[in-house]
N, C-alpha and C. Protein backbone atom coordinates (compact mmCIF):
# COMPACT_ATOMS: atom_id res chain seq x y z
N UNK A 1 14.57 61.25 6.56
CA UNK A 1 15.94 61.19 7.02
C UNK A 1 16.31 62.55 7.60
N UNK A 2 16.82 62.50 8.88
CA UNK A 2 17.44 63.60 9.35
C UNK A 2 18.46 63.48 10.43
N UNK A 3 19.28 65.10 9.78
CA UNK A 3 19.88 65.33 11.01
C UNK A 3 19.50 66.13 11.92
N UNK A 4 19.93 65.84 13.57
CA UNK A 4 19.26 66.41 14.27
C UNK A 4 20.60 66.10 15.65
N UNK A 5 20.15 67.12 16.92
CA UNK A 5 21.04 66.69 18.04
C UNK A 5 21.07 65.24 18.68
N UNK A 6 22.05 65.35 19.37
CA UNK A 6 22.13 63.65 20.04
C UNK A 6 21.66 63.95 21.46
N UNK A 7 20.68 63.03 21.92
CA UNK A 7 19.66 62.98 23.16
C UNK A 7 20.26 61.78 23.97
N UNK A 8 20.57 61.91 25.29
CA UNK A 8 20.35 60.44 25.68
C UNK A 8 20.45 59.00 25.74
N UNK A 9 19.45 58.90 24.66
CA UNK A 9 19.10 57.21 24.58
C UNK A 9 19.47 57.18 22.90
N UNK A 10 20.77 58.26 22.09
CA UNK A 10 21.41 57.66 21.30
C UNK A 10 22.88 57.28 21.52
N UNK A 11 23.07 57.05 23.11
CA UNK A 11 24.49 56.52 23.30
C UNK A 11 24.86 55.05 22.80
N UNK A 12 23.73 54.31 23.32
CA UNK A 12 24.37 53.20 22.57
C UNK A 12 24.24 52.88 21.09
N UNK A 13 23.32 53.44 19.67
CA UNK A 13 23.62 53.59 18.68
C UNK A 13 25.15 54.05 18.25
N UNK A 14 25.43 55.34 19.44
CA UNK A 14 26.73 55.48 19.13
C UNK A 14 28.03 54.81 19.06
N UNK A 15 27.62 54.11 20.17
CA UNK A 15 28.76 53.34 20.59
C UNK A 15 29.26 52.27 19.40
N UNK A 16 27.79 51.87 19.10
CA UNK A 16 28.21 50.60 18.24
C UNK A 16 27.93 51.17 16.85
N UNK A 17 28.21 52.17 16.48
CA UNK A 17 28.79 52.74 15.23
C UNK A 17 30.22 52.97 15.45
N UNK A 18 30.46 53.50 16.52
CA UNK A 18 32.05 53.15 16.81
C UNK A 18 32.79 52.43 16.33
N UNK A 19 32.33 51.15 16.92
CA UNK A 19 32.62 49.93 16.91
C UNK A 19 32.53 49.36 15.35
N UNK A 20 31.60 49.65 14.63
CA UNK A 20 31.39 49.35 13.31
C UNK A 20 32.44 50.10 12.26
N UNK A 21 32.98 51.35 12.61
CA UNK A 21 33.98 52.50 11.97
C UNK A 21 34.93 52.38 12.08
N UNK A 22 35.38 52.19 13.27
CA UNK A 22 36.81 52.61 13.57
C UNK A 22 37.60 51.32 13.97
N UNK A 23 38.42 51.60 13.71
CA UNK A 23 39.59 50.35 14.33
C UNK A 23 40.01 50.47 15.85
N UNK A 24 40.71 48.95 16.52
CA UNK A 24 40.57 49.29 17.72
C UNK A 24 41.22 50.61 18.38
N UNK A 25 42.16 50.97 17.69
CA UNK A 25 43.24 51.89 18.31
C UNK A 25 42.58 53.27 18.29
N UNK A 26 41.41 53.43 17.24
CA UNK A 26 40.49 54.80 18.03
C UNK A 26 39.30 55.03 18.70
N UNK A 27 39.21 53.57 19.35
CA UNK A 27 38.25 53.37 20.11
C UNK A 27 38.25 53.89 21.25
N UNK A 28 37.09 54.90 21.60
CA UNK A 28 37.43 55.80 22.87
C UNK A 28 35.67 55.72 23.67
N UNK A 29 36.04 55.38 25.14
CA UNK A 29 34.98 54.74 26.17
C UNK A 29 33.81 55.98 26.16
N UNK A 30 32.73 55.64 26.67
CA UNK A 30 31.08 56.27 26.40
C UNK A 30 32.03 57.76 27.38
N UNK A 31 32.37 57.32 28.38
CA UNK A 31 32.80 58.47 29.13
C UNK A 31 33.35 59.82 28.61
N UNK A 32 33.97 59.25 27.23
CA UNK A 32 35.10 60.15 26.70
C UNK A 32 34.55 61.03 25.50
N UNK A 33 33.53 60.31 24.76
CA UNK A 33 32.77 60.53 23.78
C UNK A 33 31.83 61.51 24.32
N UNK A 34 31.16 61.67 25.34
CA UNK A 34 30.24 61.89 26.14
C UNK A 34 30.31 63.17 27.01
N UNK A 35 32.03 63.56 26.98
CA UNK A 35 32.50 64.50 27.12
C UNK A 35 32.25 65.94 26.46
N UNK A 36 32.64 65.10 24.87
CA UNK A 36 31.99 66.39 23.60
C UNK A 36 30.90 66.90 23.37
N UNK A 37 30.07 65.88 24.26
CA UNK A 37 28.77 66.43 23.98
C UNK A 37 28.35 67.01 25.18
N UNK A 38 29.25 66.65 26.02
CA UNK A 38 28.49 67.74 27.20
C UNK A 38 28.70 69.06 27.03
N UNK A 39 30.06 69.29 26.81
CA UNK A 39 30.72 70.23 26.33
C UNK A 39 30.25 70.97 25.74
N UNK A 40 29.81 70.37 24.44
CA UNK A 40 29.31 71.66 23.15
C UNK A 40 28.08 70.56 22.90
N UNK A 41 26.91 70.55 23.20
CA UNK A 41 25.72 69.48 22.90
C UNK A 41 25.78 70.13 21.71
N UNK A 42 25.25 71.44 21.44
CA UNK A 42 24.83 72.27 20.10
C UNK A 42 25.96 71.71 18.47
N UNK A 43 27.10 70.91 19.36
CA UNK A 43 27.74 70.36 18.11
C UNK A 43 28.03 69.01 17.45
N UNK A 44 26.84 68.00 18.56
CA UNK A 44 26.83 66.75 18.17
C UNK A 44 25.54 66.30 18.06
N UNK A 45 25.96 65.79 16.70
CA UNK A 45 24.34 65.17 15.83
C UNK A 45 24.52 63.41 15.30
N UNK A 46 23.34 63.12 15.05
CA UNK A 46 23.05 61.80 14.76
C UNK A 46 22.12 62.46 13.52
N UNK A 47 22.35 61.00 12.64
CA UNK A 47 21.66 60.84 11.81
C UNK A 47 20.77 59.74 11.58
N UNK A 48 19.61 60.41 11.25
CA UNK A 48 18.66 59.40 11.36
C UNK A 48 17.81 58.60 10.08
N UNK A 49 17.42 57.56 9.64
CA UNK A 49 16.71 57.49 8.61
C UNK A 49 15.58 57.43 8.94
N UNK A 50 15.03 56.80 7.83
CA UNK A 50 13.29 56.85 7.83
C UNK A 50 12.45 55.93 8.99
N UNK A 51 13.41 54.79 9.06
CA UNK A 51 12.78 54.15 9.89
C UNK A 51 13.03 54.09 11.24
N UNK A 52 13.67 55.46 11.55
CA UNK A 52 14.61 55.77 12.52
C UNK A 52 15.62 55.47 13.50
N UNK A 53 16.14 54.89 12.78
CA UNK A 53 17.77 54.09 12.82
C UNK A 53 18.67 55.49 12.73
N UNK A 54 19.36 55.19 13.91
CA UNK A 54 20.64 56.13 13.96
C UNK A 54 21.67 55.54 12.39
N UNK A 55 22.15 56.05 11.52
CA UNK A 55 23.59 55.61 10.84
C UNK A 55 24.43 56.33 10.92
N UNK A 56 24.54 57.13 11.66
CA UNK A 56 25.81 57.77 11.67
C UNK A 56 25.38 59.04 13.00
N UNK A 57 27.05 59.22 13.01
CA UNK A 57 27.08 60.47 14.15
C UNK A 57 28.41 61.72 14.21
N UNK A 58 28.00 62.42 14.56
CA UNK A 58 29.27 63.72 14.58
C UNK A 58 29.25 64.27 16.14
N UNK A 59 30.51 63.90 16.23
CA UNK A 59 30.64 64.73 17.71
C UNK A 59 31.94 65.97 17.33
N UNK A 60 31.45 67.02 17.98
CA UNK A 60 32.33 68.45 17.42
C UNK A 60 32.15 68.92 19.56
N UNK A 61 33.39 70.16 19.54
CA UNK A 61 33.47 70.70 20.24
C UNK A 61 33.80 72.27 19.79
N UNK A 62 33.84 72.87 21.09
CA UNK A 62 34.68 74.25 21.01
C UNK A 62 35.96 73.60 21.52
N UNK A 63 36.87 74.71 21.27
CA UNK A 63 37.90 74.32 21.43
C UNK A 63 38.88 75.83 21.54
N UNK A 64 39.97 75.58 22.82
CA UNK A 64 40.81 76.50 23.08
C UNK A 64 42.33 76.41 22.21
N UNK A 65 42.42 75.73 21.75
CA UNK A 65 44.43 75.59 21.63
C UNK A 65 44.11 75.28 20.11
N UNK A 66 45.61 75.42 19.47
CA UNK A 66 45.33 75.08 17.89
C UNK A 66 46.08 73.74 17.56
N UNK A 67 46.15 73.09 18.45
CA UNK A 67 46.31 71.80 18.77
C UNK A 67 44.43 70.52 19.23
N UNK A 68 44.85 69.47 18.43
CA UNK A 68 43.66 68.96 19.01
C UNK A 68 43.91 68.54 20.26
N UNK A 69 42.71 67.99 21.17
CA UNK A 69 42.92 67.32 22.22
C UNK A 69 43.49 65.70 22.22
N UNK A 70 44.10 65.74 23.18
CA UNK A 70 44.88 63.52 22.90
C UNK A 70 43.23 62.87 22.85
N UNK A 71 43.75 61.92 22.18
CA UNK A 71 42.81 61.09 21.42
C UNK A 71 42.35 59.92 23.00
N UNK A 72 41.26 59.47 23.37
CA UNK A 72 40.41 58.61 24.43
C UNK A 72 41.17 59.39 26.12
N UNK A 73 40.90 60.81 25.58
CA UNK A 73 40.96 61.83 26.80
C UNK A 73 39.83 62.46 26.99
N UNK A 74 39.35 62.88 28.36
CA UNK A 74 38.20 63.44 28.65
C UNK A 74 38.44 65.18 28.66
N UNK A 75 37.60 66.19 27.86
CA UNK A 75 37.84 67.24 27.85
C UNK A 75 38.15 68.04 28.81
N UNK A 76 39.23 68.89 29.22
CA UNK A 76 39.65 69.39 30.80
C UNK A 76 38.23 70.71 30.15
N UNK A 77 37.92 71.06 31.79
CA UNK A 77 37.06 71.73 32.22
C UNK A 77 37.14 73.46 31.57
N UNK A 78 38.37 73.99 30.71
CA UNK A 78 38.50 74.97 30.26
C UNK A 78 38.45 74.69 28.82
N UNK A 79 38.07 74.11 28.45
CA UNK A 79 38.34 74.23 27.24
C UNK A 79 37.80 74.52 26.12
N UNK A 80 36.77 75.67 26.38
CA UNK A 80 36.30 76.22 25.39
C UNK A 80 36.61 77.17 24.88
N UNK A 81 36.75 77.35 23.94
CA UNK A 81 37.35 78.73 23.25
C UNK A 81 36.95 79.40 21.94
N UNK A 82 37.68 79.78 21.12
CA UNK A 82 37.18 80.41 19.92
C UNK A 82 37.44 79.39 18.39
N UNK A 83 37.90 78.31 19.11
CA UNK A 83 37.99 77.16 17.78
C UNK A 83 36.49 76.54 17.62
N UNK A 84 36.28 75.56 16.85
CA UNK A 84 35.49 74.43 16.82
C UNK A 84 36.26 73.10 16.58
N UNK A 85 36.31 72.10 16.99
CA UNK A 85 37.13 70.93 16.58
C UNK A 85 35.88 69.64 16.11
N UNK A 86 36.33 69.36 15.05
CA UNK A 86 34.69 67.92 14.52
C UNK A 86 35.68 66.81 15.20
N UNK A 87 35.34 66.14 16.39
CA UNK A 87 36.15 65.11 16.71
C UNK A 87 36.18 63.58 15.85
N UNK A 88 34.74 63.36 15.88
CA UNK A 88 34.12 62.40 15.35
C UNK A 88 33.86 62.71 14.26
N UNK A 89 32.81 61.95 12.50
CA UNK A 89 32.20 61.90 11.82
C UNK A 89 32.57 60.70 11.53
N UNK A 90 31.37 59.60 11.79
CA UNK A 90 31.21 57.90 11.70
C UNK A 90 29.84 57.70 11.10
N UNK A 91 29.58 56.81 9.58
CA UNK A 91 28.87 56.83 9.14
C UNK A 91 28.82 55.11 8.27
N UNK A 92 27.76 54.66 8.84
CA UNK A 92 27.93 53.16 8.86
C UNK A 92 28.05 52.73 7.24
N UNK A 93 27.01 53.33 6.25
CA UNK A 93 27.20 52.93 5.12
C UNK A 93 27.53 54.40 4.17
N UNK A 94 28.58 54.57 4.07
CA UNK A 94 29.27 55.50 3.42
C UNK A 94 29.29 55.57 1.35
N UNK A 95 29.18 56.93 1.34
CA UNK A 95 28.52 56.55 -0.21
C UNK A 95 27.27 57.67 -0.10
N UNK A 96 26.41 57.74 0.44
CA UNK A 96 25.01 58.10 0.67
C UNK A 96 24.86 59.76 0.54
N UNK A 97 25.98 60.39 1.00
CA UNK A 97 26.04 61.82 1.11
C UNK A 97 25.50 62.22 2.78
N UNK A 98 25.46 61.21 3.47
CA UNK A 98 25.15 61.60 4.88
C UNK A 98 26.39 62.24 5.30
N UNK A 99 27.50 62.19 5.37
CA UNK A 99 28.85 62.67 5.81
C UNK A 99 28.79 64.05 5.39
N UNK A 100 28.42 64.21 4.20
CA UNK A 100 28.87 65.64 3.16
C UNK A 100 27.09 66.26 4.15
N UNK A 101 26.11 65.97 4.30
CA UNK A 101 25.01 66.74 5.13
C UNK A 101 25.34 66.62 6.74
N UNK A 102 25.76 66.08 7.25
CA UNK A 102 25.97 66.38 8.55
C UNK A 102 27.23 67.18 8.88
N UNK A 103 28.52 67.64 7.88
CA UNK A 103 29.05 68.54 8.14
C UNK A 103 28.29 69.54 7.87
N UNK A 104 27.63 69.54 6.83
CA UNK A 104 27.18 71.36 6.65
C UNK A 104 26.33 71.53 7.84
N UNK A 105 25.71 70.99 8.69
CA UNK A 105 25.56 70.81 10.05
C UNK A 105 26.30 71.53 10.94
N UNK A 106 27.04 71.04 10.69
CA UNK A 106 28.31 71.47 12.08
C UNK A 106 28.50 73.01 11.42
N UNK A 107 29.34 72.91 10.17
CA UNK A 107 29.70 74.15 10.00
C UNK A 107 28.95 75.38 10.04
N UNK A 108 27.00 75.37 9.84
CA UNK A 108 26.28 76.10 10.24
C UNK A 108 26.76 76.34 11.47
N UNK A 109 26.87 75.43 12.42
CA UNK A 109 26.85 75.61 14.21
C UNK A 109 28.48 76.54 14.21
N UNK A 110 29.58 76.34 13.88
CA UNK A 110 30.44 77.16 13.77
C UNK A 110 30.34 78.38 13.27
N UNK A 111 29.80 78.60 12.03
CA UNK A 111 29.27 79.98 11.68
C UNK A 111 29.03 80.83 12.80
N UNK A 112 28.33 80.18 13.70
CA UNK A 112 27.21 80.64 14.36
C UNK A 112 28.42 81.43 15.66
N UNK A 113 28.76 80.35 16.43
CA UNK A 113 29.62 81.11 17.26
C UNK A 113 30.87 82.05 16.51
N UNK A 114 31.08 82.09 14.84
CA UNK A 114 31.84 82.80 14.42
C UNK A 114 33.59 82.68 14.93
N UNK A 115 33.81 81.39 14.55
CA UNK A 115 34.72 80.18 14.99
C UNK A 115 35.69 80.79 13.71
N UNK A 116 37.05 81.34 14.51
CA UNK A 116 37.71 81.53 13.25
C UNK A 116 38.53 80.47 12.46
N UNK A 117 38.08 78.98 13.37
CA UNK A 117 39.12 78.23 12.72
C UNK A 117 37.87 76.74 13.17
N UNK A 118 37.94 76.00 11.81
CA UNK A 118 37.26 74.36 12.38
C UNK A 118 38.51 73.14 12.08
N UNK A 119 38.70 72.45 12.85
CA UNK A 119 39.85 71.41 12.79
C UNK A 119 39.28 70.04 12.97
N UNK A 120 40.33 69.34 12.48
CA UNK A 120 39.78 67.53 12.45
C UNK A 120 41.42 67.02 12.23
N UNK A 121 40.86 65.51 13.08
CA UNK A 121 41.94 65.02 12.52
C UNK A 121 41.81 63.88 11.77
N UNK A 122 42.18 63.74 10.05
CA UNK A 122 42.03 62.78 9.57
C UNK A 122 42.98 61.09 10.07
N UNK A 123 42.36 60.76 10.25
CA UNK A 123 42.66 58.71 9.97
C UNK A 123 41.55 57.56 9.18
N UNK A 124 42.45 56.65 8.87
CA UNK A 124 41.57 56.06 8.28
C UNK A 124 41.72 56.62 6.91
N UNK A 125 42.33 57.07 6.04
CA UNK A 125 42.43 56.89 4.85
C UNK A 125 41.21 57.89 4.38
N UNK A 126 41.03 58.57 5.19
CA UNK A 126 40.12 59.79 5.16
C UNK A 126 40.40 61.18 4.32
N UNK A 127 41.77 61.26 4.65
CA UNK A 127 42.39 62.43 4.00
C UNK A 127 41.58 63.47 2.74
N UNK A 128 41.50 62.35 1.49
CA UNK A 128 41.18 63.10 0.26
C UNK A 128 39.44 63.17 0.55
N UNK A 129 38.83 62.63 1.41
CA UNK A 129 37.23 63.63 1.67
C UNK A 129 37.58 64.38 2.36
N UNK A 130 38.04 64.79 3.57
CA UNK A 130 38.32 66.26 3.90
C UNK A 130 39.11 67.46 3.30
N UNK A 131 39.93 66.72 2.05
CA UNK A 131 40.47 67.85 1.17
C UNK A 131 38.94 68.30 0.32
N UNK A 132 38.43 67.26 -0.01
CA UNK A 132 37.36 67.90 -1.27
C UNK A 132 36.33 68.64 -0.17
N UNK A 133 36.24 68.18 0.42
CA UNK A 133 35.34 69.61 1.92
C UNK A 133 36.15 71.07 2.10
N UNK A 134 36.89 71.14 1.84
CA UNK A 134 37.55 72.48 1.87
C UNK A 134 38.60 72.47 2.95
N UNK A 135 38.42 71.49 3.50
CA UNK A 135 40.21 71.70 5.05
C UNK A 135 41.24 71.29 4.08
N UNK A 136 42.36 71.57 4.75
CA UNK A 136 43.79 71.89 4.75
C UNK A 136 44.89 71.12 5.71
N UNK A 137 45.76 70.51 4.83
CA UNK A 137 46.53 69.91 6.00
C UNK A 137 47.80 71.13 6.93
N UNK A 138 47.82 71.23 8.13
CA UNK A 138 48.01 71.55 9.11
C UNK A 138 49.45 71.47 9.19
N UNK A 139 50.55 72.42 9.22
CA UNK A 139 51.84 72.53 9.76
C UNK A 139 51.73 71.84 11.12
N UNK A 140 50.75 71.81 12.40
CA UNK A 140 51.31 72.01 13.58
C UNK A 140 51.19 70.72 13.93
N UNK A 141 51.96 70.24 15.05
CA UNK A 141 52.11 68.72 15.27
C UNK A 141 50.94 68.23 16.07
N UNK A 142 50.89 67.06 15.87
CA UNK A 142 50.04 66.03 15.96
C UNK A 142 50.34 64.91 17.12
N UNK A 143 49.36 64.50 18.34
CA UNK A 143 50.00 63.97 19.53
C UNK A 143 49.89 62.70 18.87
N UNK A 144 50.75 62.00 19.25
CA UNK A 144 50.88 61.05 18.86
C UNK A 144 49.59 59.42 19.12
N UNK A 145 48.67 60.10 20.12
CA UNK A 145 47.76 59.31 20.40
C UNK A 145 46.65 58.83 19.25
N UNK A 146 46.88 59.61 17.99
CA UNK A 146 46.41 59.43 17.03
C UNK A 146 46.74 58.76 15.80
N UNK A 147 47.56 58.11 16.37
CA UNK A 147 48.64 56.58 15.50
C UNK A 147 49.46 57.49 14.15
N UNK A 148 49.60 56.61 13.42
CA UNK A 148 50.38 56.90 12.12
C UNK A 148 49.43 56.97 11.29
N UNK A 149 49.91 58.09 10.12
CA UNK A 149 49.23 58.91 8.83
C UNK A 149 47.58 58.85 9.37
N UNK A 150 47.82 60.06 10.41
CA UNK A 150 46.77 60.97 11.08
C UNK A 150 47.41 61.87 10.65
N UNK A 151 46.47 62.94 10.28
CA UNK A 151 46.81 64.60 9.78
C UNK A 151 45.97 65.32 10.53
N UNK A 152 46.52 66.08 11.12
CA UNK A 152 45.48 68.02 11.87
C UNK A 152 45.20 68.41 10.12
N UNK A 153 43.87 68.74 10.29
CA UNK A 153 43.67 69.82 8.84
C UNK A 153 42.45 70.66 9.48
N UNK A 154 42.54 71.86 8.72
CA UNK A 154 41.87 73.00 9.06
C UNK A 154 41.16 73.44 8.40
N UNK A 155 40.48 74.44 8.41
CA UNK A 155 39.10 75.27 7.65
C UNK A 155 39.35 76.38 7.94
């Protein structure tokens, strides 16, 4: 089992982990997803098992503003900066500890550029695993493209 970067020919695993995770309202097109990884490749991983089946995936960016980006928007062309943002973390059978190893993933990769800040936005009833990860819920507002009881939380 591993994690490792996303290549290629794991778009459509991705897609239809999407599809398997999320509800329709954060469903966002290959175009948009596809963005983060052009963006920051070094911050989006798949996970793989033994028999090498994608189950899960993390798409992260850099990021300029301490605001996230609107939710099934394509990243504008400046927008890298001294943040990291985890946009994604979708993990088909949850339980496993794949979620809790593919952040320490990311957060190595933040280390790395020496990111003074990593952000997410919880939905989905997500909240209390990103509290026991160490983020923080977020004073600053939240676009609304990210429906109701979505939280910005930070690191």
């Amino acid at each position: 089992m591993t994690v490792r970067l996303i290549t290629d020919s794991d778009w459509p695993s991705i897609v239809n982990i999407q599809a398997q995770v999320y509800g329709k309202e954060f469903l966002e097109s290959l175009n948009v997803l596809q963005s983060k990884w052009q963006q920051s490749p070094d911050c989006c991983y798949v996970f793989e098992n033994e028999h090498g089946e994608i189950e899960a995936y993390l798409l992260g960016h850099r990021w300029n503003q301490l605001t996230p980006p609107k939710l099934n928007q394509l990243l504008p062309d400046n927008s890298i900066g001294e943040y990291v943002f985890l946009h994604d973390l979708a993990v088909v059978e949850p339980g496993k500890g794949i979620a809790t190893q593919m952040l320490k993933q990311f957060l190595r990769t933040a280390a790395i550029y020496q990111s003074s800040k990593v952000m997410l936005v919880s939905v989905q009833s997500s909240k209390a695993f990103w509290l026991k990860q160490g983020f923080n819920l977020s004073e600053k507002c939240l676009d609304s493209s990210y429906g109701k009881n979505a939280y910005l939380m930070e690191r």
